[in-house]
C-alpha atoms as a PDB file:
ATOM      1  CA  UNK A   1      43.813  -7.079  -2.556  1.00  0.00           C
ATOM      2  CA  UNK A   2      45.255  -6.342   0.804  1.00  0.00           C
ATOM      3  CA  UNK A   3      42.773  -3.141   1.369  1.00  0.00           C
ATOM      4  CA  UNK A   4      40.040  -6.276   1.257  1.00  0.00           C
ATOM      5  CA  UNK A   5      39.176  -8.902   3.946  1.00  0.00           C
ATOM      6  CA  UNK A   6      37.281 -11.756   2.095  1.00  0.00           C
ATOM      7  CA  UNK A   7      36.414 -15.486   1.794  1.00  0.00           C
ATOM      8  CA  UNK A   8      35.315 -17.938  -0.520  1.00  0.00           C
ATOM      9  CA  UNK A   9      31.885 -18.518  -0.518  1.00  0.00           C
ATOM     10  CA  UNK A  10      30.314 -21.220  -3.208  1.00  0.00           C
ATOM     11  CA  UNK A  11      30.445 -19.517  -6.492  1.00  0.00           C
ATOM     12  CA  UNK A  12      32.585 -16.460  -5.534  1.00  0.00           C
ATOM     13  CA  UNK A  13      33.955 -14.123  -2.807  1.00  0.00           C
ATOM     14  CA  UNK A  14      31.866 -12.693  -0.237  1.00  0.00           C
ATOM     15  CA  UNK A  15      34.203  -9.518   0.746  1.00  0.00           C
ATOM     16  CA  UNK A  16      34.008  -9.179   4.672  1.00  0.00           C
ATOM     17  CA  UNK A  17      35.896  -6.139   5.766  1.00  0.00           C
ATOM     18  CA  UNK A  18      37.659  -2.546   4.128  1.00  0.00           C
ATOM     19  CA  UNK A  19      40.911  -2.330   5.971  1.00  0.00           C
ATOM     20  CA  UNK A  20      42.140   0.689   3.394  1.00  0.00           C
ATOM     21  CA  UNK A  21      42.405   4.494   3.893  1.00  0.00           C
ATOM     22  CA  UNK A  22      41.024   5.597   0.425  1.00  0.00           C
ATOM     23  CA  UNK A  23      37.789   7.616   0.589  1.00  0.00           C
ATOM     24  CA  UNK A  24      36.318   6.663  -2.811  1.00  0.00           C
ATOM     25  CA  UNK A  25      36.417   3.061  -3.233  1.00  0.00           C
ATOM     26  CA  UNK A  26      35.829   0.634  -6.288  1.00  0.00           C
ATOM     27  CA  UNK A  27      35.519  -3.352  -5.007  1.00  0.00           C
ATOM     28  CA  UNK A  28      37.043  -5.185  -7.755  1.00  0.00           C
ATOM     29  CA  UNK A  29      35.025  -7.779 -10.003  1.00  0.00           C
ATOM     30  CA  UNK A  30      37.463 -10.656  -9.231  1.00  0.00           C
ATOM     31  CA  UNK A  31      39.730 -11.829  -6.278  1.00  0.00           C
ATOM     32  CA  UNK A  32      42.089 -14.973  -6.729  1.00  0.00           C
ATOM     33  CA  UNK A  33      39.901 -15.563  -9.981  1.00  0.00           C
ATOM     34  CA  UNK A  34      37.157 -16.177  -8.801  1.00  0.00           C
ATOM     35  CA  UNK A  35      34.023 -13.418  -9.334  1.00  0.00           C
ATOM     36  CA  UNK A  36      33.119 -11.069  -6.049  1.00  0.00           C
ATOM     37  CA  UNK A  37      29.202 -11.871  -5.485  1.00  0.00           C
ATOM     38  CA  UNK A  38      28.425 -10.489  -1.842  1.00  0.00           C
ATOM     39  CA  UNK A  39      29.170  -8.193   0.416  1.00  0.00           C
ATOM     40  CA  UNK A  40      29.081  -9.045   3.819  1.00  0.00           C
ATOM     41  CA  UNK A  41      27.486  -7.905   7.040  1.00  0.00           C
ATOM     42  CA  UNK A  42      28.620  -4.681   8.479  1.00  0.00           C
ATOM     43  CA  UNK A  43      31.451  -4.742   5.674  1.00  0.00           C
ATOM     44  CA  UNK A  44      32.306  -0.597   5.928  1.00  0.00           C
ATOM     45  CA  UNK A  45      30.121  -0.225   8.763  1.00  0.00           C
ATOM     46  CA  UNK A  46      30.947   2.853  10.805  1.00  0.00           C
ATOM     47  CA  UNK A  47      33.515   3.878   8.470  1.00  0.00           C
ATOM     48  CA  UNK A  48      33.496   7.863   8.661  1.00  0.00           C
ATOM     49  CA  UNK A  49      36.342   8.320   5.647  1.00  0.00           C
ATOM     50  CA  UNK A  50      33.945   6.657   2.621  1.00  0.00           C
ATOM     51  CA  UNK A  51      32.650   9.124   0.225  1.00  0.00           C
ATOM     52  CA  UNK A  52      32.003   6.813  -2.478  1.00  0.00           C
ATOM     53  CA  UNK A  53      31.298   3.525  -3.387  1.00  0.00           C
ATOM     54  CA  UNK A  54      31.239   1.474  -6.571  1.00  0.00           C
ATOM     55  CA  UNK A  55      30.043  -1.878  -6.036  1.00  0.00           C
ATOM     56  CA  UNK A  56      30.006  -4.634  -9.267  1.00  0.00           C
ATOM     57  CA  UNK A  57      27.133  -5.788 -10.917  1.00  0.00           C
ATOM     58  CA  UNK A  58      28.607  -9.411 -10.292  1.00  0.00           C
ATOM     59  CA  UNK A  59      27.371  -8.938  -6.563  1.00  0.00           C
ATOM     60  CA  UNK A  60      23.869  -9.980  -6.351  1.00  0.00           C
ATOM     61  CA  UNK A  61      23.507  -9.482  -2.352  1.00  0.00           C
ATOM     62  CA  UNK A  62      24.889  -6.928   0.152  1.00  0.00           C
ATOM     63  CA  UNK A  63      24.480  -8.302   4.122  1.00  0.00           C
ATOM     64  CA  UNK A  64      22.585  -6.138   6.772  1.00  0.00           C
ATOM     65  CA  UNK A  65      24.118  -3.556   8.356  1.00  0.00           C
ATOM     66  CA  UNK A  66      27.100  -3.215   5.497  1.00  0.00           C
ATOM     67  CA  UNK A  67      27.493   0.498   5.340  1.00  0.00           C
ATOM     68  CA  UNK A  68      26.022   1.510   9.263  1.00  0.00           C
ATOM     69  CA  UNK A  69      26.850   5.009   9.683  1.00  0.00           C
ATOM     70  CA  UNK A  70      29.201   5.127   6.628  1.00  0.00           C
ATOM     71  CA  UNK A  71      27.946   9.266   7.787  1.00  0.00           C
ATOM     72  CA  UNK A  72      30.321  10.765   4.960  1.00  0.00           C
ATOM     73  CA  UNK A  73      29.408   8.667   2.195  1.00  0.00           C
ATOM     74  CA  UNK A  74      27.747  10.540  -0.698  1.00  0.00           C
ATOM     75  CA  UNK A  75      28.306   8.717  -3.735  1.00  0.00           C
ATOM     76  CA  UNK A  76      26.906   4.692  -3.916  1.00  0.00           C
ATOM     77  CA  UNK A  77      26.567   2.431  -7.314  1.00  0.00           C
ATOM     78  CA  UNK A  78      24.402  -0.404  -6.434  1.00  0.00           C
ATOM     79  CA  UNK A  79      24.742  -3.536  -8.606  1.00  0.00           C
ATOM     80  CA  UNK A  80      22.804  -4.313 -11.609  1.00  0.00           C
ATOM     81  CA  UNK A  81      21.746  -7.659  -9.822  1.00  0.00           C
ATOM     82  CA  UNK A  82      20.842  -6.726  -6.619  1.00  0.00           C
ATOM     83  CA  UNK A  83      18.015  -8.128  -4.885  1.00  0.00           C
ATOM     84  CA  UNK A  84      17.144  -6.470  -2.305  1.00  0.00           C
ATOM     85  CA  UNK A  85      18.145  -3.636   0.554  1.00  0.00           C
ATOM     86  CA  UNK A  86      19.095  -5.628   3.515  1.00  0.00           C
ATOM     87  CA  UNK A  87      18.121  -4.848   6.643  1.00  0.00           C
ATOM     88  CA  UNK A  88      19.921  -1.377   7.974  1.00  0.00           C
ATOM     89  CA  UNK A  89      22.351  -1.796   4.985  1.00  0.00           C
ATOM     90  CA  UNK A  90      22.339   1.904   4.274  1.00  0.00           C
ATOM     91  CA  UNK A  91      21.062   2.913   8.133  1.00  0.00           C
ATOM     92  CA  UNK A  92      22.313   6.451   9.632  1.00  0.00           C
ATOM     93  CA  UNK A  93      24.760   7.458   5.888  1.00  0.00           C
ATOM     94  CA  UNK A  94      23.876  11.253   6.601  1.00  0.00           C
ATOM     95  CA  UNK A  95      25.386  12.411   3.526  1.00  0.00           C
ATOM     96  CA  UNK A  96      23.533  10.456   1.262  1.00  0.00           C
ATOM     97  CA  UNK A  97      21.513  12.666  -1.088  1.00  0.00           C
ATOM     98  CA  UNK A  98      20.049  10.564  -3.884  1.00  0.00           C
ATOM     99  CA  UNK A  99      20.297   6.654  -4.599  1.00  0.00           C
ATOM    100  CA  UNK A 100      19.507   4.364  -7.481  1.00  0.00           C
ATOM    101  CA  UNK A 101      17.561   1.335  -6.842  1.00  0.00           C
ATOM    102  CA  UNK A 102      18.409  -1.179  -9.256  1.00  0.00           C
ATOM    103  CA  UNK A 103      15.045  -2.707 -10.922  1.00  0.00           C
ATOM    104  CA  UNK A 104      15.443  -6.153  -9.655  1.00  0.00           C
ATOM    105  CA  UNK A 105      15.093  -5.357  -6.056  1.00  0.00           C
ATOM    106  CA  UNK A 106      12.244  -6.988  -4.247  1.00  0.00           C
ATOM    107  CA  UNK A 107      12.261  -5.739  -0.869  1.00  0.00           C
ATOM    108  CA  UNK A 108      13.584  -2.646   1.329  1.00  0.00           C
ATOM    109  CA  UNK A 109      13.913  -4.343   4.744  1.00  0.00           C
ATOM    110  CA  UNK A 110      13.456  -2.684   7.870  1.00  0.00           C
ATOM    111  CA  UNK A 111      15.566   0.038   8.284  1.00  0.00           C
ATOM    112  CA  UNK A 112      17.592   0.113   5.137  1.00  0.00           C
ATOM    113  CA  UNK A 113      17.165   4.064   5.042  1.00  0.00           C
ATOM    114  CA  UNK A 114      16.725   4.722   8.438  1.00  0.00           C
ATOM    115  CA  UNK A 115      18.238   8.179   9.125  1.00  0.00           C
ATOM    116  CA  UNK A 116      19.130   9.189   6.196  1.00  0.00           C
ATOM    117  CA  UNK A 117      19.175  13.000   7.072  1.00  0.00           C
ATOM    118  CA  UNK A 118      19.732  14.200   3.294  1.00  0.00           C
ATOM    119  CA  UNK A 119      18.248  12.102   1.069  1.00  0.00           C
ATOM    120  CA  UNK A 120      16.147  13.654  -1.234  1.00  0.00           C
ATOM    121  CA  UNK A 121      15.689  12.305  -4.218  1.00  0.00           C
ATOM    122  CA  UNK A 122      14.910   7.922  -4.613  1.00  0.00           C
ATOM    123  CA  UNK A 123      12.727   5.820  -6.969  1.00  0.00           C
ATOM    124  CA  UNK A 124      11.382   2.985  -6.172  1.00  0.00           C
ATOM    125  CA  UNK A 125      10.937   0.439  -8.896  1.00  0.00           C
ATOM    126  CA  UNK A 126       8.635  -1.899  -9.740  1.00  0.00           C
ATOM    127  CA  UNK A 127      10.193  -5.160  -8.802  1.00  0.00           C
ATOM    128  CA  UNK A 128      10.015  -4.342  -5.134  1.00  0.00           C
ATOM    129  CA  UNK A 129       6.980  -5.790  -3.087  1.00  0.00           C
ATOM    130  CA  UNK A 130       7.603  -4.921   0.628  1.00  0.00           C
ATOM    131  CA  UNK A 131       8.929  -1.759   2.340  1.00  0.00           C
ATOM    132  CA  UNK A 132      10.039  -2.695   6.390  1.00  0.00           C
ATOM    133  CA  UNK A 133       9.727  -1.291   9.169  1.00  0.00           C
ATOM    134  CA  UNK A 134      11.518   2.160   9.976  1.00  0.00           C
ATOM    135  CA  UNK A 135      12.556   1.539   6.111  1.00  0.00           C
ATOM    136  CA  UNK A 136      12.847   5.512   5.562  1.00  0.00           C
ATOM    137  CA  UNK A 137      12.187   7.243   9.381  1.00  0.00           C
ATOM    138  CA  UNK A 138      13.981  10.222   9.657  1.00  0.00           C
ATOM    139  CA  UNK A 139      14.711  11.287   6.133  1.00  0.00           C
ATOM    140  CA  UNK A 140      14.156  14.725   7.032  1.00  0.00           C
ATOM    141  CA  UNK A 141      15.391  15.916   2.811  1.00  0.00           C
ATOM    142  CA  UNK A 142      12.348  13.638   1.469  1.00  0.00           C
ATOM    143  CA  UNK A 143       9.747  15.607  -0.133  1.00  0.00           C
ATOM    144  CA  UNK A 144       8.117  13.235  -2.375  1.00  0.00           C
ATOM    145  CA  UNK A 145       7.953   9.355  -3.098  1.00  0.00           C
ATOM    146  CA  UNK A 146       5.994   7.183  -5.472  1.00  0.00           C
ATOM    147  CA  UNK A 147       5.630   3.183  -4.169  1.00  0.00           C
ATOM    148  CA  UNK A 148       4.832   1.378  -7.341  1.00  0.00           C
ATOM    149  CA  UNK A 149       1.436  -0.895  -7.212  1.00  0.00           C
ATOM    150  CA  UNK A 150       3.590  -3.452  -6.990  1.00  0.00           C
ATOM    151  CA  UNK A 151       4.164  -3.155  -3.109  1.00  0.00           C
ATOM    152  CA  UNK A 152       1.503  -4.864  -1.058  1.00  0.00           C
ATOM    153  CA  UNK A 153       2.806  -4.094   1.834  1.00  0.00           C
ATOM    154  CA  UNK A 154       4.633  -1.446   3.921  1.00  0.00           C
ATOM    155  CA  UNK A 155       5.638  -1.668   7.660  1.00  0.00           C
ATOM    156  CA  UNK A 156       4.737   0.158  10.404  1.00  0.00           C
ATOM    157  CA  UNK A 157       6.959   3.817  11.279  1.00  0.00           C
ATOM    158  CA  UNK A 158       8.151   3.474   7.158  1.00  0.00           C
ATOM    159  CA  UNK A 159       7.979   6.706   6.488  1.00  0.00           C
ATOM    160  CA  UNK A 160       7.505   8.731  10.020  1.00  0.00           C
ATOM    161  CA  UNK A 161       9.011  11.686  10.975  1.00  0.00           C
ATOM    162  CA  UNK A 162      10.106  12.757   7.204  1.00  0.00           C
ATOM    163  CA  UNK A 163       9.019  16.313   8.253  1.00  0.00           C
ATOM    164  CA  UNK A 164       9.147  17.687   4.672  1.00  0.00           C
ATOM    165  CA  UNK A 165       7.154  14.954   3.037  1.00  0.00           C
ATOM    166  CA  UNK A 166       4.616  17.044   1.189  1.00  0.00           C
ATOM    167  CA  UNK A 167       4.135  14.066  -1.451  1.00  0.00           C
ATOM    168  CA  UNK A 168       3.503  10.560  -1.384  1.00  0.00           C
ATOM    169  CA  UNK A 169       1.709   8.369  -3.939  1.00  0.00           C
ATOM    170  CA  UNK A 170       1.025   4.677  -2.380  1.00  0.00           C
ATOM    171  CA  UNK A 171       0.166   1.364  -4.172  1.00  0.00           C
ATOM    172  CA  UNK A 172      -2.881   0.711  -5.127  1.00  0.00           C
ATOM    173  CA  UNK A 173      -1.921  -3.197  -3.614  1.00  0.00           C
ATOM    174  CA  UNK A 174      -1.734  -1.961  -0.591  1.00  0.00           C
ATOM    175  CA  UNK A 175      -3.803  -3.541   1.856  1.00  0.00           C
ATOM    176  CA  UNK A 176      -2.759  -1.541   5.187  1.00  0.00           C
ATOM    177  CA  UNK A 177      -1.758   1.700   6.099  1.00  0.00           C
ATOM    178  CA  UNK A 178       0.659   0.142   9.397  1.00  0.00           C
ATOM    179  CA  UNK A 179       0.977   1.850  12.631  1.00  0.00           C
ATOM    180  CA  UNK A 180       2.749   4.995  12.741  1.00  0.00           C
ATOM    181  CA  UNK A 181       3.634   4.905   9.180  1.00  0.00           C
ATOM    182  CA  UNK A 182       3.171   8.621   8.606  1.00  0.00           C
ATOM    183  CA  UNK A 183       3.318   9.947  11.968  1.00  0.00           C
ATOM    184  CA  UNK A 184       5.125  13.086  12.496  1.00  0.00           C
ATOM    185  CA  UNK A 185       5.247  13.917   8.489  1.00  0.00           C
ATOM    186  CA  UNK A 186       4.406  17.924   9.503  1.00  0.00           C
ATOM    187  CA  UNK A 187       4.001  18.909   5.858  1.00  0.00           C
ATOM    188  CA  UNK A 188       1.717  16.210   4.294  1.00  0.00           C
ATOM    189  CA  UNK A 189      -1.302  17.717   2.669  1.00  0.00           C
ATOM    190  CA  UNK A 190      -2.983  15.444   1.262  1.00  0.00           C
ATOM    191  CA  UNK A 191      -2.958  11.428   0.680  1.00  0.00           C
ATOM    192  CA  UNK A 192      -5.367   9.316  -1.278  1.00  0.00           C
ATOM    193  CA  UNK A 193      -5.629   6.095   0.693  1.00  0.00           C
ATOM    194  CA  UNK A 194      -6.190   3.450  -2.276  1.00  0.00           C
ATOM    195  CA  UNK A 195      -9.408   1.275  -2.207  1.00  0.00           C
ATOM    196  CA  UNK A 196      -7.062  -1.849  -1.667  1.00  0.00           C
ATOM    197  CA  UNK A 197      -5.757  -0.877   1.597  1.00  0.00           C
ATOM    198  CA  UNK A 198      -8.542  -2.689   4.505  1.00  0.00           C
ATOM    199  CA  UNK A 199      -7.058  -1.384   7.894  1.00  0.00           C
ATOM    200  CA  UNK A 200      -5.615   1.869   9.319  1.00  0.00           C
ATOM    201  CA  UNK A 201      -3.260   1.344  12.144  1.00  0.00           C
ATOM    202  CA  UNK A 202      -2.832   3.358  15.539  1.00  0.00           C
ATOM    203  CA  UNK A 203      -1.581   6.916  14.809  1.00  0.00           C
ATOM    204  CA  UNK A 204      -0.507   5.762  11.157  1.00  0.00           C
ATOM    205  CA  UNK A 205      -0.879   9.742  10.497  1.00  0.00           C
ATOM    206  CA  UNK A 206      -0.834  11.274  13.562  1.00  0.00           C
ATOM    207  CA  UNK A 207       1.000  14.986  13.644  1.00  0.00           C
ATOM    208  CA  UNK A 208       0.234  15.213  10.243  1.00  0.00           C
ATOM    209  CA  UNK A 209      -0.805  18.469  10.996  1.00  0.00           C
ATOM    210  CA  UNK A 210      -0.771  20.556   7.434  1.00  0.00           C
ATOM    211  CA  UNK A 211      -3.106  17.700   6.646  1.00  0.00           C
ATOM    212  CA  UNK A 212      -6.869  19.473   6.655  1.00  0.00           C
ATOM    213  CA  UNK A 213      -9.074  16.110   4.678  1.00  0.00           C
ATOM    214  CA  UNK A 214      -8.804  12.909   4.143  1.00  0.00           C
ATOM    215  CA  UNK A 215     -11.041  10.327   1.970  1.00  0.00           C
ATOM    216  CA  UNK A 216     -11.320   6.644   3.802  1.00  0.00           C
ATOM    217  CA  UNK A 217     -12.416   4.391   1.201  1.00  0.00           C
ATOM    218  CA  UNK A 218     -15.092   2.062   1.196  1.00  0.00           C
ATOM    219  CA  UNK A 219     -12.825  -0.454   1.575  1.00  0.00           C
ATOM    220  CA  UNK A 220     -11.480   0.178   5.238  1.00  0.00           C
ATOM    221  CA  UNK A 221     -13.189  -1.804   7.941  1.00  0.00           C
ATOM    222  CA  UNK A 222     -10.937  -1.060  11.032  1.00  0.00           C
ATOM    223  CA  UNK A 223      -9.462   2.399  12.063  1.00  0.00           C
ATOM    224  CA  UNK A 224      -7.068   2.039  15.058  1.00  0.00           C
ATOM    225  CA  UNK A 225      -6.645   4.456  18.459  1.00  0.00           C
ATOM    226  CA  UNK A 226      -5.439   7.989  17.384  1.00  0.00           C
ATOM    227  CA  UNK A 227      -4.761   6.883  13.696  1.00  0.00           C
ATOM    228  CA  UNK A 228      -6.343  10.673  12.197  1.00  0.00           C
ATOM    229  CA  UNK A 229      -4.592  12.484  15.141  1.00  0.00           C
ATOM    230  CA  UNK A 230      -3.744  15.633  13.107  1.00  0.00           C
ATOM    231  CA  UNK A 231      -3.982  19.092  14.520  1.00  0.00           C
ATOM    232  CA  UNK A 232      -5.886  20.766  11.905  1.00  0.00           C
ATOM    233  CA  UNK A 233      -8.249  17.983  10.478  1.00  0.00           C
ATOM    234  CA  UNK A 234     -11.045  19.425   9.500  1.00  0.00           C
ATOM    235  CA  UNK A 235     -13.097  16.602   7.092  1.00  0.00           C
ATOM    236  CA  UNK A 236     -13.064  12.649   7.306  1.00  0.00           C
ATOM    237  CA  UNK A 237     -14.615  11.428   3.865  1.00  0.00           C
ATOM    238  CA  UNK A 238     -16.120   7.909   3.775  1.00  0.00           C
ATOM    239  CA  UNK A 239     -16.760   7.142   0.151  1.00  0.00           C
ATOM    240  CA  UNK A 240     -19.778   3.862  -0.311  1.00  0.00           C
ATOM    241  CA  UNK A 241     -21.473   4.630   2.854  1.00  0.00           C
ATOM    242  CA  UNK A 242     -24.004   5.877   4.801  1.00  0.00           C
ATOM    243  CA  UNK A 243     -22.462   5.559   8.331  1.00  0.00           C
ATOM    244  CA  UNK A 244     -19.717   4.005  10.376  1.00  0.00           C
ATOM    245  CA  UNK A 245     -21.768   0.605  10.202  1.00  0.00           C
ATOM    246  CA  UNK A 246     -19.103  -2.262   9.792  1.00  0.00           C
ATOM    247  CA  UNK A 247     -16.162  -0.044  10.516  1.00  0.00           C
ATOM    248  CA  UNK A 248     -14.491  -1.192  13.760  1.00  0.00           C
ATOM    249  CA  UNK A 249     -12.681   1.629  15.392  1.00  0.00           C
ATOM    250  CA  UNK A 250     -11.188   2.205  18.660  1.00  0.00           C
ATOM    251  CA  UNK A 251     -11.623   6.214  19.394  1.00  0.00           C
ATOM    252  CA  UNK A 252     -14.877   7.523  20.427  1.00  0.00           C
ATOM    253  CA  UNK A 253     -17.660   8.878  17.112  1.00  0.00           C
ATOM    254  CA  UNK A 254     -20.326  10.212  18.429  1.00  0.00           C
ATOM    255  CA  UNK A 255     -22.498  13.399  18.287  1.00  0.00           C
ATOM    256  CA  UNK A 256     -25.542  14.847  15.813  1.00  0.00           C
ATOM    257  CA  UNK A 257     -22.835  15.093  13.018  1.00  0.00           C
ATOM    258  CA  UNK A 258     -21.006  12.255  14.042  1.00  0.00           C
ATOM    259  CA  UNK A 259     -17.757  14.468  14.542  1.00  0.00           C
ATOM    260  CA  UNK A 260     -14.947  12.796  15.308  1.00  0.00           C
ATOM    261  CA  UNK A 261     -15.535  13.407  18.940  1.00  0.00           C
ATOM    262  CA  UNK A 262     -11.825  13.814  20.331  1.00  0.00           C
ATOM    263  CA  UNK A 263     -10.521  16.948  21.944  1.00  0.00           C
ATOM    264  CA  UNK A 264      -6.800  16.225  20.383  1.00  0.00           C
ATOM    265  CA  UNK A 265      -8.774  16.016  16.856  1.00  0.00           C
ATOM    266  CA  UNK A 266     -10.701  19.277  16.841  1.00  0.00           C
ATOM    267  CA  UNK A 267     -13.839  17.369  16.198  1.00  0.00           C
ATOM    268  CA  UNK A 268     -13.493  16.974  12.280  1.00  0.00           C
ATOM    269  CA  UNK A 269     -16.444  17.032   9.969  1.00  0.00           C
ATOM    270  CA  UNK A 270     -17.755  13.439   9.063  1.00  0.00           C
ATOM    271  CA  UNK A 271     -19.056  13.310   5.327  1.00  0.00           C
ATOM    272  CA  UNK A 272     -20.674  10.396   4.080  1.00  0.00           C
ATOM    273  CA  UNK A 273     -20.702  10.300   0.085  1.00  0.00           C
ATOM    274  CA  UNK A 274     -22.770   6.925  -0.525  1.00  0.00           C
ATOM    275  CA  UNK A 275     -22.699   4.785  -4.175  1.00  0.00           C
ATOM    276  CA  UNK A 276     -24.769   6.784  -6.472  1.00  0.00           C
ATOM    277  CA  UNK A 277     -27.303   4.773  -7.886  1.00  0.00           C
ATOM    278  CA  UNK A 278     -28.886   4.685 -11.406  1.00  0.00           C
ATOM    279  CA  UNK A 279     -32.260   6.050 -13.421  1.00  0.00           C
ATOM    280  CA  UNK A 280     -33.784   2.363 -12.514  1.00  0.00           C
ATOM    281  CA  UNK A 281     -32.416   2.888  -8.690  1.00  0.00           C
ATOM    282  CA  UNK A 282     -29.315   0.773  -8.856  1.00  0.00           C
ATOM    283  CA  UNK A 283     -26.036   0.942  -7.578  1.00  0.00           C
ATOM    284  CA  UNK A 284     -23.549   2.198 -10.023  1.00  0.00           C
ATOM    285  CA  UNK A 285     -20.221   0.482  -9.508  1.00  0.00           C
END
């Protein structure tokens, strides 16, 4: 295995290092007998040859940073067993068009897609809970993503500056939309914000600018500084109210309609759509 840097680790090989000149690579399922489990950090990083990669199901963790700016690798078989994307593992592969996420996978840590110019087509499964920070910023191919209700949570800048994000469907787990998690996504139009999610962060969809409504359930009590900062904006939906009572928010409402009263927001059209109650005058749920 002289292509292969490596070292015993307890219950296998953790391989450290690609030292050959092939450009489609298969890492063996054994070294010196013993099974290959993990691939270490930064690995193949800022190897510009790699095209392809098939990894064995016998490893069950690949260490942050292991393929940084692999930028001509197209091709990558993730193992069976893998539980999660490590931070930056997959950070800055330009090439990379579509990827399999095996369903086992708990978390994408921050930046484990970061830069991923052409990837267009991932699913997430439903084993994974978190999505970090800068997990998918500048995938500039992405058009559309599901998150499975099981992810509670998603870090801030996830999924900002995919400029040809026209789809997104979030969990309805979520409990935050994070700062800047959809700024700069040019060609959202439209986003329901589940009735989990509490908080908005600061300019969580700001250039969003194909973006013309947007529904804030009744659920929200805090809306951060510039988080509805899109260009053509032109009605904020509160579902279960009457007002802004109990809604703590940073920018400035004011005004007979309550517009949102920012020049940079083109004063959008507040609606209030309060529970609708009953023949005997209660609240239906």
């Amino acid at each position: 295995m002289s292509d292969f840097e490596y070292k015993k680790i307890e219950n296998g090989i953790s391989v450290t290092k690609y030292t050959g000149k092939e450009t489609i690579i298969k890492i063996p399922n054994e070294i010196d007998g013993l099974p290959v489990i993990s691939i270490g950090k930064k690995a193949f990083a800022e190897n510009h040859d790699i095209t392809g990669i098939t990894i064995p199901d016998s490893v069950t963790d690949i260490g942050e940073s292991a393929f940084f700016e692999c930028d001509s690798l197209i091709n990558i078989h993730l193992p069976e067993k893998l539980s999660r994307i490590s931070e930056s593992m997959l950070f800055a592969c330009r090439s990379l068009e579509h990827i399999t996420i095996p369903n086992g996978v708990t978390a994408i840590e921050n930046f484990g897609f970061y830069c991923c110019d052409k990837l267009a087509d991932i699913t997430i499964p439903d084993s994974v809970t978190t999505i970090g920070k800068f997990a998918f910023t500048y995938c500039f191919a992405l058009e559309s993503i599901t998150i499975p209700d099981s992810v509670t949570f998603i870090g801030e800048n996830a999924f900002a500056c995919c400029r040809v994000l026209k789809n997104i469907t979030l969990s309805q787990k979520l409990t935050s939309v994070e700062s800047n998690t959809f700024t700069g996504c040019n060609e959202l139009t439209k986003i329901t914000i589940p009735e989990s999610v509490t908080s908005i962060g600061s300019s969580a969809f700001t250039g969003c600018n194909e973006l013309t409504k947007i529904t804030i359930p009744e659920s929200v009590t805090s809306i951060k500084k510039r988080a509805l900062d899109c260009l053509y904006l032109k009605k904020i939906i509160f579902t279960g109210r009457n007002n802004l009572d109990g809604i703590e928010l940073e920018d400035e409402w004011k005004g007979s309609n309550n517009p949102y009263h920012r020049k940079d927001i083109y004063n959008a059209k507040i609606i209030f759509k309060p529970k609708k109650k009953d023949f005997f005058g209660l609240l239906k749920s």
